[in-house]
Each structure stands twice: as C-alpha cells, then as structure tokens.
PDB file of N, CA and C in Angstrom:
ATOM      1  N   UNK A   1     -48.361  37.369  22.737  1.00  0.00           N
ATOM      2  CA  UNK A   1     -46.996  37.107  22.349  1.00  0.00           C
ATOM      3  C   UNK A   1     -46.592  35.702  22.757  1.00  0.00           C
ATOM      4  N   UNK A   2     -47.344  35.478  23.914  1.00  0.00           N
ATOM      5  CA  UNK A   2     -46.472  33.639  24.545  1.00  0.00           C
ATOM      6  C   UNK A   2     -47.535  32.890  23.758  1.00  0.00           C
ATOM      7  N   UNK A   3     -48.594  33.004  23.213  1.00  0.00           N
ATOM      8  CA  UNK A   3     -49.412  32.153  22.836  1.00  0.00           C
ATOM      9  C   UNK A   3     -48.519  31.798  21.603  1.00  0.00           C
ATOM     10  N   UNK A   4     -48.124  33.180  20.377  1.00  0.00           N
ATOM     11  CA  UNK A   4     -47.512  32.752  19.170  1.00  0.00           C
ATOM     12  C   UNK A   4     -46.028  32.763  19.624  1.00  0.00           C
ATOM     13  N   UNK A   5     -45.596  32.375  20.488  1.00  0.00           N
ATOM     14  CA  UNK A   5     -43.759  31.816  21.016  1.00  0.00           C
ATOM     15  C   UNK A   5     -44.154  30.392  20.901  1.00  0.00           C
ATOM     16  N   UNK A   6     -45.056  29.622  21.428  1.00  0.00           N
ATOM     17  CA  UNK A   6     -45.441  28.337  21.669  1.00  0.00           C
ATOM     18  C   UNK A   6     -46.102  27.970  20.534  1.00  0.00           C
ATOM     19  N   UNK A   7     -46.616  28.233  19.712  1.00  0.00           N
ATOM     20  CA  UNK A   7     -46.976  28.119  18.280  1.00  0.00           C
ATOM     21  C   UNK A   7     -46.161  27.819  17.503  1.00  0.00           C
ATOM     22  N   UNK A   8     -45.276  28.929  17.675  1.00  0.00           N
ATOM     23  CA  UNK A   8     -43.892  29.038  16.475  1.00  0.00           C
ATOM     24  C   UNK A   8     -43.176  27.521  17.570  1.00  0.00           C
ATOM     25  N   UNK A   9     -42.950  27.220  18.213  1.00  0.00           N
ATOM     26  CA  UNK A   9     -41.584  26.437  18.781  1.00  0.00           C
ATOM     27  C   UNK A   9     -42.509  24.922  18.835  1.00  0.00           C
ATOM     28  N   UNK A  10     -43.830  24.843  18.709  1.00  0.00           N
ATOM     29  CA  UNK A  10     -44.766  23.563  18.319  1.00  0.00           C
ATOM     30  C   UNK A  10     -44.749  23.756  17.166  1.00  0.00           C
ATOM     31  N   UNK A  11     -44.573  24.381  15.895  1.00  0.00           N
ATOM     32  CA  UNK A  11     -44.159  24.076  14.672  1.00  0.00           C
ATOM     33  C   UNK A  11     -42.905  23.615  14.695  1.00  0.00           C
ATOM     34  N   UNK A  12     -42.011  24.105  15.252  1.00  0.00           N
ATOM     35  CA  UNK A  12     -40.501  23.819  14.836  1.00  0.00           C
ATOM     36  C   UNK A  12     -40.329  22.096  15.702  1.00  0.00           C
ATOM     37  N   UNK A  13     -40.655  22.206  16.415  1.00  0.00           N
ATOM     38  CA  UNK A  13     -40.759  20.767  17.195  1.00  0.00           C
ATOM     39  C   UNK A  13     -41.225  19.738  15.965  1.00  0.00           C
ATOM     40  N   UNK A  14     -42.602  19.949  15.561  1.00  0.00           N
ATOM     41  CA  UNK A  14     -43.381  18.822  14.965  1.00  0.00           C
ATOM     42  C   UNK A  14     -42.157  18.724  13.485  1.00  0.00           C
ATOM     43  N   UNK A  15     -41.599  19.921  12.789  1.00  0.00           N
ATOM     44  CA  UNK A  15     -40.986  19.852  11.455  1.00  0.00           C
ATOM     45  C   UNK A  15     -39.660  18.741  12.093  1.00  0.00           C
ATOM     46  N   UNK A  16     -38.945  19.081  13.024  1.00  0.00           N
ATOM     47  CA  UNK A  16     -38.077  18.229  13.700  1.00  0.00           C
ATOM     48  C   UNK A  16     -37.605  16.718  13.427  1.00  0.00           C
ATOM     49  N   UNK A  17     -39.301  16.800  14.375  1.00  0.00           N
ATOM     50  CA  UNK A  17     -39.658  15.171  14.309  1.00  0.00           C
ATOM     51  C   UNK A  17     -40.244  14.576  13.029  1.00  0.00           C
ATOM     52  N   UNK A  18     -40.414  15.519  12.095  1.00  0.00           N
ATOM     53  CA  UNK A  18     -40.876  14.616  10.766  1.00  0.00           C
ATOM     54  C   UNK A  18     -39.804  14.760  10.124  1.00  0.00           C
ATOM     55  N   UNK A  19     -38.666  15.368  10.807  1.00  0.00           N
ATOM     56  CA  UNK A  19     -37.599  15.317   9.327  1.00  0.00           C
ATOM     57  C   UNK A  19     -36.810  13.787   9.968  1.00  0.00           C
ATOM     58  N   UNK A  20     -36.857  13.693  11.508  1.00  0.00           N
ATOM     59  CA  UNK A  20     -36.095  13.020  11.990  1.00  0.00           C
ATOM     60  C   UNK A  20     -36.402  11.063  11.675  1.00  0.00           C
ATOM     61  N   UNK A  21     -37.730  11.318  11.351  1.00  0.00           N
ATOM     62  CA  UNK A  21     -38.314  10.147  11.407  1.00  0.00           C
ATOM     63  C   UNK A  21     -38.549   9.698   9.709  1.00  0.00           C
ATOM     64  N   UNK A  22     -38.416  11.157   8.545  1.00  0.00           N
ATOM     65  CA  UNK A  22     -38.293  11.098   7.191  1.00  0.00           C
ATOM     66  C   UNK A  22     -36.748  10.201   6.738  1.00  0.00           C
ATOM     67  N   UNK A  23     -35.475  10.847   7.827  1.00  0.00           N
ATOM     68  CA  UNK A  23     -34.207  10.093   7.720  1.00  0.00           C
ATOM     69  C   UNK A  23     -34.229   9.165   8.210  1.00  0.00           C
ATOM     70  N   UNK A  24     -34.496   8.859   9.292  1.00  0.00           N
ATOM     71  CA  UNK A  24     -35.192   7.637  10.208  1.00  0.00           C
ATOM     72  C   UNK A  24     -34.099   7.609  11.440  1.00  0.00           C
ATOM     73  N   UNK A  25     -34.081   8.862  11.559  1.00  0.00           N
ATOM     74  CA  UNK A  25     -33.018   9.213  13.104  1.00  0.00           C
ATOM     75  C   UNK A  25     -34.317   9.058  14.548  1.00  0.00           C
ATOM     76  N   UNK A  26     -33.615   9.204  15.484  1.00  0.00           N
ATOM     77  CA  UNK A  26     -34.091   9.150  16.656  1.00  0.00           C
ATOM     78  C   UNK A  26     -34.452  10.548  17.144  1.00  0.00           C
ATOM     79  N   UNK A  27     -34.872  11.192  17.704  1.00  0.00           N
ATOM     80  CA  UNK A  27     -34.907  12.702  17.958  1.00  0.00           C
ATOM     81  C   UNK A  27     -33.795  12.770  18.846  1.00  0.00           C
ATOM     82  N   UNK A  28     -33.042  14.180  18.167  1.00  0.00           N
ATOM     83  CA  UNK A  28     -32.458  14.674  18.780  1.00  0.00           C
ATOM     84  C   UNK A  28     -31.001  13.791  19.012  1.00  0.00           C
ATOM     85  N   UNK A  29     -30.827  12.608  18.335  1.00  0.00           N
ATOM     86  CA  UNK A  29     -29.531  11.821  18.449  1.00  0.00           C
ATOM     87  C   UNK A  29     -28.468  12.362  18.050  1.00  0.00           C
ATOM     88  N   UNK A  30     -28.527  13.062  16.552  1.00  0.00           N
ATOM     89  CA  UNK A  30     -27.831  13.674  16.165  1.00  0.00           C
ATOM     90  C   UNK A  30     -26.426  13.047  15.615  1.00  0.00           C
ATOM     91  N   UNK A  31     -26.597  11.786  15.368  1.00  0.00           N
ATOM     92  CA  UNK A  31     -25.395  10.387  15.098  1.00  0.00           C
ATOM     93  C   UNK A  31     -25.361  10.847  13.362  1.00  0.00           C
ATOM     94  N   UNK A  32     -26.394  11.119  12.767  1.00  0.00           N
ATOM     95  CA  UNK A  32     -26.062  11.722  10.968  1.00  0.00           C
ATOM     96  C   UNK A  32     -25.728  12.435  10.765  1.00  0.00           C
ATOM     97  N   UNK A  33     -24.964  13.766  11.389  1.00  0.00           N
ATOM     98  CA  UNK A  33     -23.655  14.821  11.563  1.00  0.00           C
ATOM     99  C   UNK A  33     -22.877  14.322  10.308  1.00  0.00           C
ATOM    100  N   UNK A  34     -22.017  13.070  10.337  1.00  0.00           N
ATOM    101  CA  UNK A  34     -20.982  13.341   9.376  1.00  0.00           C
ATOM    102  C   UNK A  34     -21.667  12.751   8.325  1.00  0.00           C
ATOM    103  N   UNK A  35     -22.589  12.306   7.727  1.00  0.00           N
ATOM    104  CA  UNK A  35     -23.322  11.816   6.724  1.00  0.00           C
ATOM    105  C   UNK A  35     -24.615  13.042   5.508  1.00  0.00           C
ATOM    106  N   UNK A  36     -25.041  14.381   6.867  1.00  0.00           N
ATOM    107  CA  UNK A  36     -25.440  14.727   5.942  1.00  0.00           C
ATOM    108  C   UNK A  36     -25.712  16.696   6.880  1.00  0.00           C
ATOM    109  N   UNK A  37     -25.745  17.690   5.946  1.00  0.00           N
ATOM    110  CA  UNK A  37     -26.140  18.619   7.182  1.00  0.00           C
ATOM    111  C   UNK A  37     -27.471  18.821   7.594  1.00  0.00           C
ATOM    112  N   UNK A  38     -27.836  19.821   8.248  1.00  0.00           N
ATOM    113  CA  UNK A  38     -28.610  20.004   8.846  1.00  0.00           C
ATOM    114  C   UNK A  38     -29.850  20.050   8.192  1.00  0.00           C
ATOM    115  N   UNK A  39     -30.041  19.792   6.973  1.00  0.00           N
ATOM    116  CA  UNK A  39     -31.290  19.618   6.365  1.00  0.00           C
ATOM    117  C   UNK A  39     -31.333  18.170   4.921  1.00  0.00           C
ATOM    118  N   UNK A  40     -30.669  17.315   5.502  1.00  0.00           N
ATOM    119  CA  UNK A  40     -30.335  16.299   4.967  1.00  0.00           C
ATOM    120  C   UNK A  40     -29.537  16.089   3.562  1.00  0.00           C
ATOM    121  N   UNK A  41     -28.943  17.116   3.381  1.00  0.00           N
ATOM    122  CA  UNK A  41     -28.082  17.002   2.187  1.00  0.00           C
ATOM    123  C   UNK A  41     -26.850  16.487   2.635  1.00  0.00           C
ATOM    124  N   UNK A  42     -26.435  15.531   0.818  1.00  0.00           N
ATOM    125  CA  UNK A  42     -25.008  15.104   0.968  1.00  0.00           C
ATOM    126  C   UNK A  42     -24.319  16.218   1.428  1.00  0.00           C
ATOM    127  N   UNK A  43     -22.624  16.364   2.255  1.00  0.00           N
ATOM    128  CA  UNK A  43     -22.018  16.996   2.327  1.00  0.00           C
ATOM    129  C   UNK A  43     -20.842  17.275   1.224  1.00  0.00           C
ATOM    130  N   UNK A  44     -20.886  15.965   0.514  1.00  0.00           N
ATOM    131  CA  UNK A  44     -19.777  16.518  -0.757  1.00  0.00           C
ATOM    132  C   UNK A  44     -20.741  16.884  -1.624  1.00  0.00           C
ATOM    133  N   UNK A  45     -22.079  17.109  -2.098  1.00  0.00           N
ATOM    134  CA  UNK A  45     -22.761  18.017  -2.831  1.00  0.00           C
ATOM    135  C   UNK A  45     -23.553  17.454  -3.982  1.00  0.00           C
ATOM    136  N   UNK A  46     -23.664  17.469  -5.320  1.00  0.00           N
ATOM    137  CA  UNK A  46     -24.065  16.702  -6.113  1.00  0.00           C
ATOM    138  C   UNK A  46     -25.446  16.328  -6.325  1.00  0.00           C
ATOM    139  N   UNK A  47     -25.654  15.879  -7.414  1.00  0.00           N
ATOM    140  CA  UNK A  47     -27.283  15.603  -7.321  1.00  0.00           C
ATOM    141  C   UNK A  47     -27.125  13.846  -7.582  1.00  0.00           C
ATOM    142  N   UNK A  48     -28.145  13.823  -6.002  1.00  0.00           N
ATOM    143  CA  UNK A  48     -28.323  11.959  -5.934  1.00  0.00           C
ATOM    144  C   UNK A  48     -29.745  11.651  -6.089  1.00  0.00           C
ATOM    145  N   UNK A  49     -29.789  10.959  -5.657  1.00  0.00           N
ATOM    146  CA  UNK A  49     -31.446  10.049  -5.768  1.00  0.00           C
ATOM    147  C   UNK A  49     -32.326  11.095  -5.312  1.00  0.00           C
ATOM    148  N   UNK A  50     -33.775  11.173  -5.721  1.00  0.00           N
ATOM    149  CA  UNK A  50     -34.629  11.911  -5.897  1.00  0.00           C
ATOM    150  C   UNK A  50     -35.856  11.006  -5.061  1.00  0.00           C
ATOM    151  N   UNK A  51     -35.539   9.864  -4.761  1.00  0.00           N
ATOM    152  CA  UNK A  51     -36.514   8.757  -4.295  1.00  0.00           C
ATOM    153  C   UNK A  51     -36.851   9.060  -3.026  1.00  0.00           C
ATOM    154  N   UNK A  52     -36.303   9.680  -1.831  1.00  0.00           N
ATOM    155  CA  UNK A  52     -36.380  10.194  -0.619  1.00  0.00           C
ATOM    156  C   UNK A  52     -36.924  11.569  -0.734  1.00  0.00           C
ATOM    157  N   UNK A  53     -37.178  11.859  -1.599  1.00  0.00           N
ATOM    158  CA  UNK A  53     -37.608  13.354  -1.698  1.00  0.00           C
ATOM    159  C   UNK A  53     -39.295  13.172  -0.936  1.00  0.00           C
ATOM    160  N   UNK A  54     -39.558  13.776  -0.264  1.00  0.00           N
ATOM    161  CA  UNK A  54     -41.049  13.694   0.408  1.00  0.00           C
ATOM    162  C   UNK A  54     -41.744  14.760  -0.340  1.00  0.00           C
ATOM    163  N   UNK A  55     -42.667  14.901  -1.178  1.00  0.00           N
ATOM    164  CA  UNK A  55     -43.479  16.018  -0.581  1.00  0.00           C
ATOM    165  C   UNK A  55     -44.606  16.944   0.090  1.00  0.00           C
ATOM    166  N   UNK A  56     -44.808  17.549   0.765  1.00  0.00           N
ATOM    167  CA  UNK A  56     -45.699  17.484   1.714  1.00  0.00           C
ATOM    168  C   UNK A  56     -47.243  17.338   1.025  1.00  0.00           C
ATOM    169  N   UNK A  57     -48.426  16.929   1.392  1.00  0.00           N
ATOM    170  CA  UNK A  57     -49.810  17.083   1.053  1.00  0.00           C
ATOM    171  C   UNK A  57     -50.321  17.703   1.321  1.00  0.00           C
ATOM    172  N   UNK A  58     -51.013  18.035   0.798  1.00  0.00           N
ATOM    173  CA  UNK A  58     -52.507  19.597   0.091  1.00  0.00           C
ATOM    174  C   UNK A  58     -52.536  19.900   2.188  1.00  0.00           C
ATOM    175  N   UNK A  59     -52.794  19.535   2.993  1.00  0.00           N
ATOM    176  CA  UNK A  59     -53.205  19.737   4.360  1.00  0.00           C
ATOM    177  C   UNK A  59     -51.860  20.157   5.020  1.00  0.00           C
ATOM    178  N   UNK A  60     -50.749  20.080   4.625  1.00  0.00           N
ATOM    179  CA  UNK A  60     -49.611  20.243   5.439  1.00  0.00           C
ATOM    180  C   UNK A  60     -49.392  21.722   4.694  1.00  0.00           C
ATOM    181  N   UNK A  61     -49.266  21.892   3.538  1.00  0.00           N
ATOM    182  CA  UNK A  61     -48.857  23.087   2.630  1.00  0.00           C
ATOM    183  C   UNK A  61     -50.211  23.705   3.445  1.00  0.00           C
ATOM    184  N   UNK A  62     -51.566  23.952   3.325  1.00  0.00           N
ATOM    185  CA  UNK A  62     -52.362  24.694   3.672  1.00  0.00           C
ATOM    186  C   UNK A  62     -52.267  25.242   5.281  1.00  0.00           C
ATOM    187  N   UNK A  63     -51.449  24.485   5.886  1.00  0.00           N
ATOM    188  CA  UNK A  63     -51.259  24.611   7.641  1.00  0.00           C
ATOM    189  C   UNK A  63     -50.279  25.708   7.622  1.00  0.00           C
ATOM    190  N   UNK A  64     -49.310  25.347   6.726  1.00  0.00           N
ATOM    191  CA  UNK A  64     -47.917  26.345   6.940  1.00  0.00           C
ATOM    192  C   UNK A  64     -48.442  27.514   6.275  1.00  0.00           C
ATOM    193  N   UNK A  65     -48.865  27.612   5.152  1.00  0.00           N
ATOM    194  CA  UNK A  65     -49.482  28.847   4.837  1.00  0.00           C
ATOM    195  C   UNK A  65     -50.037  29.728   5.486  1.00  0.00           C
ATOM    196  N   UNK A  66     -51.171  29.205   6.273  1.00  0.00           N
ATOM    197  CA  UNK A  66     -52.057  29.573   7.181  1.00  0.00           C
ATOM    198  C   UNK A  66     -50.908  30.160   8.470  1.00  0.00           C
ATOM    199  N   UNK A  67     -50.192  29.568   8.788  1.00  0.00           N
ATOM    200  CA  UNK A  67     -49.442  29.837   9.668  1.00  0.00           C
ATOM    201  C   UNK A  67     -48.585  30.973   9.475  1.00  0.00           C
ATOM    202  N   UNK A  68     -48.308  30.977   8.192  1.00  0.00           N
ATOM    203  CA  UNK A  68     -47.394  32.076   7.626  1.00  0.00           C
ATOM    204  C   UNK A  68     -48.155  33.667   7.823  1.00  0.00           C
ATOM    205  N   UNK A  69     -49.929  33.175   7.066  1.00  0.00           N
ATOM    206  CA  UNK A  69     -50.506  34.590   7.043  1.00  0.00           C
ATOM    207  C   UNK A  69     -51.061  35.125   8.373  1.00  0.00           C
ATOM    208  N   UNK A  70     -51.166  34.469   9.281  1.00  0.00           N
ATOM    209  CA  UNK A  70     -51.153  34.430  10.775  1.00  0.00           C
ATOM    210  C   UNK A  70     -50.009  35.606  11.195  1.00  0.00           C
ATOM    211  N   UNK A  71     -48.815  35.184  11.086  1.00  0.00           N
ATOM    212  CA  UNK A  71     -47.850  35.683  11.647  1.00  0.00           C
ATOM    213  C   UNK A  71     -48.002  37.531  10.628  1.00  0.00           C
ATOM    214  N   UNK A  72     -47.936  37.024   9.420  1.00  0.00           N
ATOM    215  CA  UNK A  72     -47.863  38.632   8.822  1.00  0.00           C
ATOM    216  C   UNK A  72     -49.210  39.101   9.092  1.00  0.00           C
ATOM    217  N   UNK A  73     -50.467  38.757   9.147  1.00  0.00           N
ATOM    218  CA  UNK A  73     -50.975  39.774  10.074  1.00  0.00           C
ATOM    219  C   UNK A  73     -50.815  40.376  11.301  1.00  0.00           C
ATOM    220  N   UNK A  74     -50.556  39.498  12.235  1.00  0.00           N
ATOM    221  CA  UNK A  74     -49.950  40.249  13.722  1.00  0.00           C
ATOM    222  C   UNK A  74     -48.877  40.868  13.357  1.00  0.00           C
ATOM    223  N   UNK A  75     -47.899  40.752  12.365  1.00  0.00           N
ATOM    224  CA  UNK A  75     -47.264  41.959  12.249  1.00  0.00           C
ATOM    225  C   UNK A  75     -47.308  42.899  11.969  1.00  0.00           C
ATOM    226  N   UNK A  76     -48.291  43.131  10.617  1.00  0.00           N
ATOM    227  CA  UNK A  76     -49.251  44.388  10.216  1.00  0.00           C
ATOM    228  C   UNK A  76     -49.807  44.971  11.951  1.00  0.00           C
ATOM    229  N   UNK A  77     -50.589  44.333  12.726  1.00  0.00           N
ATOM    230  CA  UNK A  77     -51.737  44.844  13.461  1.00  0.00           C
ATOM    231  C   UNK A  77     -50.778  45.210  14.890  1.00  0.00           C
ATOM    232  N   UNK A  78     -49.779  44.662  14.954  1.00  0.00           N
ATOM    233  CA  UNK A  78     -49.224  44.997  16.794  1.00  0.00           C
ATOM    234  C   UNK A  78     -48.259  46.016  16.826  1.00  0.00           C
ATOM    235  N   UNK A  79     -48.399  47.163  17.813  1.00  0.00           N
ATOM    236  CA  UNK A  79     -47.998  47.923  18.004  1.00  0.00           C
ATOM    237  C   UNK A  79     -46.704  47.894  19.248  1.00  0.00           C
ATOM    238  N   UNK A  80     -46.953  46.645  19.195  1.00  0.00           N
ATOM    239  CA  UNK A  80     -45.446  46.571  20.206  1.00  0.00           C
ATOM    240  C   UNK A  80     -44.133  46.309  19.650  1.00  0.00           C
ATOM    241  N   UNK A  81     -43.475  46.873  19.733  1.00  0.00           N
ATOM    242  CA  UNK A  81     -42.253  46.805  19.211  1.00  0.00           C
ATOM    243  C   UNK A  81     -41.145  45.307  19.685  1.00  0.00           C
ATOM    244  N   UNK A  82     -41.327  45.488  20.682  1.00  0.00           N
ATOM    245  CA  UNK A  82     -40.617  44.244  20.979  1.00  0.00           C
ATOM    246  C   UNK A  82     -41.343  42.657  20.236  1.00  0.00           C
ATOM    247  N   UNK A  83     -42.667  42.552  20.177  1.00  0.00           N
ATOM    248  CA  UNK A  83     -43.524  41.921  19.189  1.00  0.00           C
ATOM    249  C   UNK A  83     -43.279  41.975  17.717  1.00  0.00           C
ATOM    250  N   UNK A  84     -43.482  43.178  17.272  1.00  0.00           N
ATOM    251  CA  UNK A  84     -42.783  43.101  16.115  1.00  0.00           C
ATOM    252  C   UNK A  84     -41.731  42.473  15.516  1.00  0.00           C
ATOM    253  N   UNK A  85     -40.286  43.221  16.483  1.00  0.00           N
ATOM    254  CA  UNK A  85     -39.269  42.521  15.998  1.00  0.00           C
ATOM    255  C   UNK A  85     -39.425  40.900  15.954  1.00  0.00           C
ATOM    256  N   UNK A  86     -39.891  40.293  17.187  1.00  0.00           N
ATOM    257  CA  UNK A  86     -40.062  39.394  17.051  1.00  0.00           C
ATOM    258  C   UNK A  86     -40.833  38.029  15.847  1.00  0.00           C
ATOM    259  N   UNK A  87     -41.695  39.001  15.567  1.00  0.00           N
ATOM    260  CA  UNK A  87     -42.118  38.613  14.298  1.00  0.00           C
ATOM    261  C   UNK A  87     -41.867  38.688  13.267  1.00  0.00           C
ATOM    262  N   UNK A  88     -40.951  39.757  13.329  1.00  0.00           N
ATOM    263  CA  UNK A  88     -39.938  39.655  12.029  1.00  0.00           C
ATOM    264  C   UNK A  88     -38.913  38.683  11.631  1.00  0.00           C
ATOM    265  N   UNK A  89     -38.535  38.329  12.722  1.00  0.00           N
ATOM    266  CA  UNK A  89     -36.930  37.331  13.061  1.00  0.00           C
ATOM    267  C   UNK A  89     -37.853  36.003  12.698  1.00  0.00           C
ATOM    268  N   UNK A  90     -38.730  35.546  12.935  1.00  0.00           N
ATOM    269  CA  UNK A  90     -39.820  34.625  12.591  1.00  0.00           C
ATOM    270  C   UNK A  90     -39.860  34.478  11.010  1.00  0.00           C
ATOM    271  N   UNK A  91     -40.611  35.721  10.909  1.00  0.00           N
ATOM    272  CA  UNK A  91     -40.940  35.501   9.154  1.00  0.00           C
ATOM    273  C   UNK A  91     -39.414  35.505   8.321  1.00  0.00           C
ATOM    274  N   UNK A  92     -38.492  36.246   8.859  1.00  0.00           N
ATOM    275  CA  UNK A  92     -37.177  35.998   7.680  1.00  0.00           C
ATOM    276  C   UNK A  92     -37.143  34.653   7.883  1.00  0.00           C
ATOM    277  N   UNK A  93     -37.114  33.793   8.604  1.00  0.00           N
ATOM    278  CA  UNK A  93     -36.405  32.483   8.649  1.00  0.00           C
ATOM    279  C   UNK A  93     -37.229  31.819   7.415  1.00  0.00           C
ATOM    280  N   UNK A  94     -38.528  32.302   7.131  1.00  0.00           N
ATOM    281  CA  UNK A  94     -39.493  31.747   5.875  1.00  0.00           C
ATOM    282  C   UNK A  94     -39.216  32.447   4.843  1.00  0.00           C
TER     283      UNK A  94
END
C-alpha cells in the first residue's frame, strides 16, 4: 500500500512540475491564480490559441497507461478493504 501511496504522489508531483514549467510558473508559486484555473484555462472561457497545447509522446501516454493498469489490477487482486477504497478514490480521479 505505501509503495503505491508514493507512486501515485511521484506521479502527481512529476505532472505538477511539467504543467508548471509547460506555463512557465515556478513550482508551487501559484502567482497565475487570477490569469488562469487550475489546469490552465482562460477564466472567462472561450476558445483561444491552440499553439500551447502540448501533447504528450508515445513514452509518456504508455507510462500513464501502464500506471493506470497497475492500479486496476491491485484493485481486482487486494483483499483489503481499506486498499481498495483507496484505489478506488485513485482511479475515479482518471
């Protein structure tokens, strides 16, 4: 269970820092609040430039995948309940 807590929170770390460094923020500064929310969209809405759009490569898509079918097998296979849930609250966020 602590091995995939530290897994899951070293994914969320590394996505962080590539979104932070995709906007070209500092980690964790948090100064682009009134410019955009939490996943870099305008806040008045609309469709803008498409030129910042990243998208990930064949090795990044194959990691998260992998990562994904990782997690739904230990959820299929563990009989702990407190594990479970936990892996559930995990996979909804995907």
């Amino acid at each position: 269970t602590e091995a995939l807590r530290d897994l899951a929170l070293s994914l969320a770390e590394e996505l962080d820092e590539r979104r932070a460094a995709r906007l070209g923020e500092e980690s964790g500064n948090g100064t682009d609040n009134a410019r955009s929310d939490p996943f870099g969209n305008n806040p008045q809405g609309g469709i803008g430039s498409n030129s910042d759009v990243e998208i990930p490569d064949q090795i990044e898509r194959q990691r998260a995948k992998d990562i994904l079918e990782e997690l739904r097998r230990r959820y299929g296979d563990t009989i702990n309940e407190e594990e479970r849930d936990y892996l559930e609250r995990l996979l909804d966020r995907f």
